[in-house]
C-alpha atoms as a PDB file:
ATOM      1  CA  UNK A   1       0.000   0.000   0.000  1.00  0.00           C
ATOM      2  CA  UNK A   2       1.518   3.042  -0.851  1.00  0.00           C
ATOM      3  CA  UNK A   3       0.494   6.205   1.266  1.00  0.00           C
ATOM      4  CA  UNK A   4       0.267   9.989  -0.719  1.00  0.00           C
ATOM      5  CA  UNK A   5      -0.859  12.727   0.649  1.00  0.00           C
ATOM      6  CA  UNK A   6      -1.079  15.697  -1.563  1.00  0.00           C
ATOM      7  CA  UNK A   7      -1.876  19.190  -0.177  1.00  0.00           C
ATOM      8  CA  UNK A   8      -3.279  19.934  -3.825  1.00  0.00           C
ATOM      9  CA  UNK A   9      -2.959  17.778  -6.979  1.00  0.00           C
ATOM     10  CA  UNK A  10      -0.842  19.395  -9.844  1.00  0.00           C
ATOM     11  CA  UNK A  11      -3.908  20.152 -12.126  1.00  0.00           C
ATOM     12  CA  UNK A  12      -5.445  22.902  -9.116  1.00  0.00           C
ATOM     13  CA  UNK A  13      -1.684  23.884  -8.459  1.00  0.00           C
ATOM     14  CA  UNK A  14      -1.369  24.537 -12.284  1.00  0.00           C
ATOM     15  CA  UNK A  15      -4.528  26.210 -12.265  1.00  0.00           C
ATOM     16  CA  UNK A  16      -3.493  28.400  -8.703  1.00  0.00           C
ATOM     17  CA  UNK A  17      -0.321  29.681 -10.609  1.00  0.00           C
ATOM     18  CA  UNK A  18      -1.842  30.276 -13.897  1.00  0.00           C
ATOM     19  CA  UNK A  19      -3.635  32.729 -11.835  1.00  0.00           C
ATOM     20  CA  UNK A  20      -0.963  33.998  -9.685  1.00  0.00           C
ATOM     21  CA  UNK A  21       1.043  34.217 -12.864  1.00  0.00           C
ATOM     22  CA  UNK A  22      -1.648  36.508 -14.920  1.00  0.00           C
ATOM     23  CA  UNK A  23      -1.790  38.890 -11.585  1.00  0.00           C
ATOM     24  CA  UNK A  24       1.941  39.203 -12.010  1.00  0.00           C
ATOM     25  CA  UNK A  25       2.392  39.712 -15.672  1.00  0.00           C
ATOM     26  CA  UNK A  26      -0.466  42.259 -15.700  1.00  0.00           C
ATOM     27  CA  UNK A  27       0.913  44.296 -12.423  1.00  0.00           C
ATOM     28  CA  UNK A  28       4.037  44.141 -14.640  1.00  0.00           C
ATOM     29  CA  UNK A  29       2.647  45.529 -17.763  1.00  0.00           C
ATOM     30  CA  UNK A  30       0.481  48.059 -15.598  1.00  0.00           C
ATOM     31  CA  UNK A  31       3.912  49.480 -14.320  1.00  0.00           C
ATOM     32  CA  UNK A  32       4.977  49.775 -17.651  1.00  0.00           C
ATOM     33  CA  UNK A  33       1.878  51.214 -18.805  1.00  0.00           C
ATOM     34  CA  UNK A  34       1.661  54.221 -15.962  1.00  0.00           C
ATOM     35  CA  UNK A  35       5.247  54.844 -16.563  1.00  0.00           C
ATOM     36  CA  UNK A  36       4.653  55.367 -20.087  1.00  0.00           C
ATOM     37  CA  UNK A  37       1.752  57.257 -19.312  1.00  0.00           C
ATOM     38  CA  UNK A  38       3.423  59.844 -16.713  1.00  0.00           C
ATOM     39  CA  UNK A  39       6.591  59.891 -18.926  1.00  0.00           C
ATOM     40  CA  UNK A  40       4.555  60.974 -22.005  1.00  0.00           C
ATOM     41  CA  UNK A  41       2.807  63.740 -19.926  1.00  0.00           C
ATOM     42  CA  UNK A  42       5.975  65.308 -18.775  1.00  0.00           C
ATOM     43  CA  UNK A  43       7.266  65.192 -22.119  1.00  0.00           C
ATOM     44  CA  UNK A  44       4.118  67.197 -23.396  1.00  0.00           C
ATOM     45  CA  UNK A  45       4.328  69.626 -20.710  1.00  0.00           C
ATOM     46  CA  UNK A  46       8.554  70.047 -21.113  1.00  0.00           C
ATOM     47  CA  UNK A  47       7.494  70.917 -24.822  1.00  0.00           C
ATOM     48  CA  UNK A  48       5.068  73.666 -23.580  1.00  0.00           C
ATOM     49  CA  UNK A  49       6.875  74.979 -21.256  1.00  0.00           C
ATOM     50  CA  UNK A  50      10.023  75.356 -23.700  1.00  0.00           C
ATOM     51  CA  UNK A  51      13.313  76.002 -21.504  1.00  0.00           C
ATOM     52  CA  UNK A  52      16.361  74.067 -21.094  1.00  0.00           C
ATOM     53  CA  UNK A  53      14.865  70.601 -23.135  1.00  0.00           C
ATOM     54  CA  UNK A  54      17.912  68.551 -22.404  1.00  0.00           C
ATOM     55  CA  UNK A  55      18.190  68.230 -18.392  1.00  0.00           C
ATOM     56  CA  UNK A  56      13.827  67.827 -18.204  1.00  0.00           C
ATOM     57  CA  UNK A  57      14.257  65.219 -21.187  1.00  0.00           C
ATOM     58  CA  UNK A  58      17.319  63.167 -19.176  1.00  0.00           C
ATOM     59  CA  UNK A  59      15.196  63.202 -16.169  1.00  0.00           C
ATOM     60  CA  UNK A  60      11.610  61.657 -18.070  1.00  0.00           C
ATOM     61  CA  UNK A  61      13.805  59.066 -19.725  1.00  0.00           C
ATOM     62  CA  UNK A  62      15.739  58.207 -16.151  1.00  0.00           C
ATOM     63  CA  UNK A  63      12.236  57.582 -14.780  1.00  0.00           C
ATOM     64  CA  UNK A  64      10.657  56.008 -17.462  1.00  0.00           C
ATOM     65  CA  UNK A  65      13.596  53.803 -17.055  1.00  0.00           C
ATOM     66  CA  UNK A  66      13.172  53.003 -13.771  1.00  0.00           C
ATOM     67  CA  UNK A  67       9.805  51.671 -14.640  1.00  0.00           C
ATOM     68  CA  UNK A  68      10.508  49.878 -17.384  1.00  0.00           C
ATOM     69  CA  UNK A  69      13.021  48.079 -15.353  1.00  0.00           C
ATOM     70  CA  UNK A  70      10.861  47.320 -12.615  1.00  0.00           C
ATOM     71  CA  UNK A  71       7.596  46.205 -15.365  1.00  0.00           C
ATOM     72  CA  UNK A  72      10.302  44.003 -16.610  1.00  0.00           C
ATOM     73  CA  UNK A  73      11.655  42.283 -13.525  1.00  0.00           C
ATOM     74  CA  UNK A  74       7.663  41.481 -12.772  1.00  0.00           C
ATOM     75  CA  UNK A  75       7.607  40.073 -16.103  1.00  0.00           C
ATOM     76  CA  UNK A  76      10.674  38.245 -15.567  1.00  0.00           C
ATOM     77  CA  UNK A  77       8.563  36.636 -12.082  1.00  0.00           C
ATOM     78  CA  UNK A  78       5.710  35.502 -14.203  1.00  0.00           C
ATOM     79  CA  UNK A  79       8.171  33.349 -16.717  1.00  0.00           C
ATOM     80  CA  UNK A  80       9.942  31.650 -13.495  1.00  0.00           C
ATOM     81  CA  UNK A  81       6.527  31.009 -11.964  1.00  0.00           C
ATOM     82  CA  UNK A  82       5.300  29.559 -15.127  1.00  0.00           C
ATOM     83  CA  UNK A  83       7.538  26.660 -15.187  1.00  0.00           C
ATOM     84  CA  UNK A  84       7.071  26.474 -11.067  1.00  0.00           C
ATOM     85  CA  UNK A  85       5.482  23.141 -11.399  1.00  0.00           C
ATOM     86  CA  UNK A  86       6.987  20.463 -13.250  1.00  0.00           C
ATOM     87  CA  UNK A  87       8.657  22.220 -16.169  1.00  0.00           C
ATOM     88  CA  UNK A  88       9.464  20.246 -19.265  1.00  0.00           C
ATOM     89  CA  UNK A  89      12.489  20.729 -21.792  1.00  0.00           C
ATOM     90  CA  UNK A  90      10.752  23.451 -23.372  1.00  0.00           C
ATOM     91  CA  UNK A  91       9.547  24.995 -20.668  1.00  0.00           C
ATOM     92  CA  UNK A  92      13.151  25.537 -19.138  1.00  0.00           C
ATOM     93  CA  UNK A  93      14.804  26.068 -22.885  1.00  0.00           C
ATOM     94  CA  UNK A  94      12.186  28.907 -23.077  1.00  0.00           C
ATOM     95  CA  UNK A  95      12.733  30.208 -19.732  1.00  0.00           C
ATOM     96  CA  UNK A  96      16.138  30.490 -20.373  1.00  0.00           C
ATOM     97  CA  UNK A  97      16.268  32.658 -23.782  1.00  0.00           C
ATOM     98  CA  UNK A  98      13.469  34.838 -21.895  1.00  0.00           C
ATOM     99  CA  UNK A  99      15.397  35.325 -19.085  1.00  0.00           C
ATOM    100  CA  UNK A 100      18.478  35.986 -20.719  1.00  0.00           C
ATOM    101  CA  UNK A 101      16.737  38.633 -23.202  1.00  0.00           C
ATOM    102  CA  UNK A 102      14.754  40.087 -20.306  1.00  0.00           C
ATOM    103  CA  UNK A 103      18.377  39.963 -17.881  1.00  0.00           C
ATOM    104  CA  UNK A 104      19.958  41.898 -20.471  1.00  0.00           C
ATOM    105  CA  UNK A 105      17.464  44.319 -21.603  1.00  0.00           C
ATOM    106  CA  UNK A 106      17.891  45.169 -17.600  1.00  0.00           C
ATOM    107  CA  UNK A 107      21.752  45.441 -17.640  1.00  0.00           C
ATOM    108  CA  UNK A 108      21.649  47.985 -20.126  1.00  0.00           C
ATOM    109  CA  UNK A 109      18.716  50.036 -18.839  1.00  0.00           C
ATOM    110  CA  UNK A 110      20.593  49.871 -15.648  1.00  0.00           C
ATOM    111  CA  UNK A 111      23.604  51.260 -17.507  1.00  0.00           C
ATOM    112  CA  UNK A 112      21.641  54.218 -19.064  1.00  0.00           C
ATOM    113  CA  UNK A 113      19.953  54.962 -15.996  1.00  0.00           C
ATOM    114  CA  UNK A 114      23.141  55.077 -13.804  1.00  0.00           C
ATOM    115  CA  UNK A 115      24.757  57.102 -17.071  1.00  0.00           C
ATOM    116  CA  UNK A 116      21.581  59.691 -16.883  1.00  0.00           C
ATOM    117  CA  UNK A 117      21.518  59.875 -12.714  1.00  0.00           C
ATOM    118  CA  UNK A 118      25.463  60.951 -12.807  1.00  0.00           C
ATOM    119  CA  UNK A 119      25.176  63.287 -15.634  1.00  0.00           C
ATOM    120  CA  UNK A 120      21.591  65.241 -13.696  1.00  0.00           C
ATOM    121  CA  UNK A 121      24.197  65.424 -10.501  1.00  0.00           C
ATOM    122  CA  UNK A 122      27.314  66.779 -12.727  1.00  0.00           C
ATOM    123  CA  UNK A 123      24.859  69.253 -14.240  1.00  0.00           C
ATOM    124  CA  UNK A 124      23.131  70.127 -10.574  1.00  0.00           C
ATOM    125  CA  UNK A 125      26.985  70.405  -9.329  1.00  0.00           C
ATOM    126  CA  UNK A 126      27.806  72.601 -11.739  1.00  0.00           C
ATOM    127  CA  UNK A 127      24.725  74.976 -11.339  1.00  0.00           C
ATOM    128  CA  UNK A 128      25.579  74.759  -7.714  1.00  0.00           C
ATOM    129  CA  UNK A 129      29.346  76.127  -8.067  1.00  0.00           C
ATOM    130  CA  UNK A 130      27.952  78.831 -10.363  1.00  0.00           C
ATOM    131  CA  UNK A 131      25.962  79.906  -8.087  1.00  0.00           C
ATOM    132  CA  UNK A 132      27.690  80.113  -5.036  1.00  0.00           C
ATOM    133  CA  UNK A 133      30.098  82.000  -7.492  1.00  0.00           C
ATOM    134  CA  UNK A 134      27.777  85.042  -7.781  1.00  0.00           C
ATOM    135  CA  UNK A 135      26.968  87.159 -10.155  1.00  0.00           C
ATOM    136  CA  UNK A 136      30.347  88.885 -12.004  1.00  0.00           C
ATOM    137  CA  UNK A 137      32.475  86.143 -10.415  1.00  0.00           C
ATOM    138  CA  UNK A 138      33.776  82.912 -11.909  1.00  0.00           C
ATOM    139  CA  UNK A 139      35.154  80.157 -10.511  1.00  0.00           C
ATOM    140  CA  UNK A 140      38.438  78.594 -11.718  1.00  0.00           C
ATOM    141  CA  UNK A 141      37.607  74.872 -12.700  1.00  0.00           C
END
């Protein structure tokens, strides 16, 4: 006789984290979404405004950054709780190239946000030193 207890049978746990796994995709693509969203409306009100384009510009794109890499790490949860229960070949193979694109596209956004974040602070430095400077004075590099 053999005893087996399960706490749920793998067709209800399969159904449990198809569930759990839409709720994460879509709070992923709804980060991406509002990101988009607030970046676009900044962007149309930088344009209206006119002034200095380039440091309001760096700043939208650092932040829609930041939520693109945080839509895509939720994205990146959904994939490794698809293949949760009992994964096949495939299942891992695709995994795998997802994960890799996925890893990657957040290495680089990483890279460009880090890039943007020091270049706002050199430019905020440098407003900062020309105006403790005052007006008439200048300040030897």
């Amino acid at each position: 006789m053999i005893l087996s207890w399960e706490l749920l049978p793998e067709s209800n746990l399969r159904e449990a984290i198809d569930v759990l796994v839409s709720v994460v995709e879509a709070a992923g693509a709804l980060i991406i979404f509002v990101g988009a969203c607030w970046s676009f409306v900044r962007f149309i009100a930088a344009v209206t405004r006119g002034g200095k384009h380039g440091k309001g510009f760096n700043r939208i794109r650092l932040t829609l950054g930041r939520f693109l890499v945080l839509g895509l790490e939720f994205q990146l949860a959904g994939d490794v709780l698809r293949t949760a229960v009992s994964p096949g070949f495939t299942e891992i193979g695709q995994l795998a190239a997802i994960a890799a694109i996925r890893t990657a596209l957040n290495y680089f956004l990483g890279r460009e946000i880090a890039h943007e974040r020091a270049e706002l602070e050199r430019e905020a430095e440098g407003e900062r030193q020309h105006a403790e400077a005052g007006p008439g004075e200048r300040k030897a590099p």
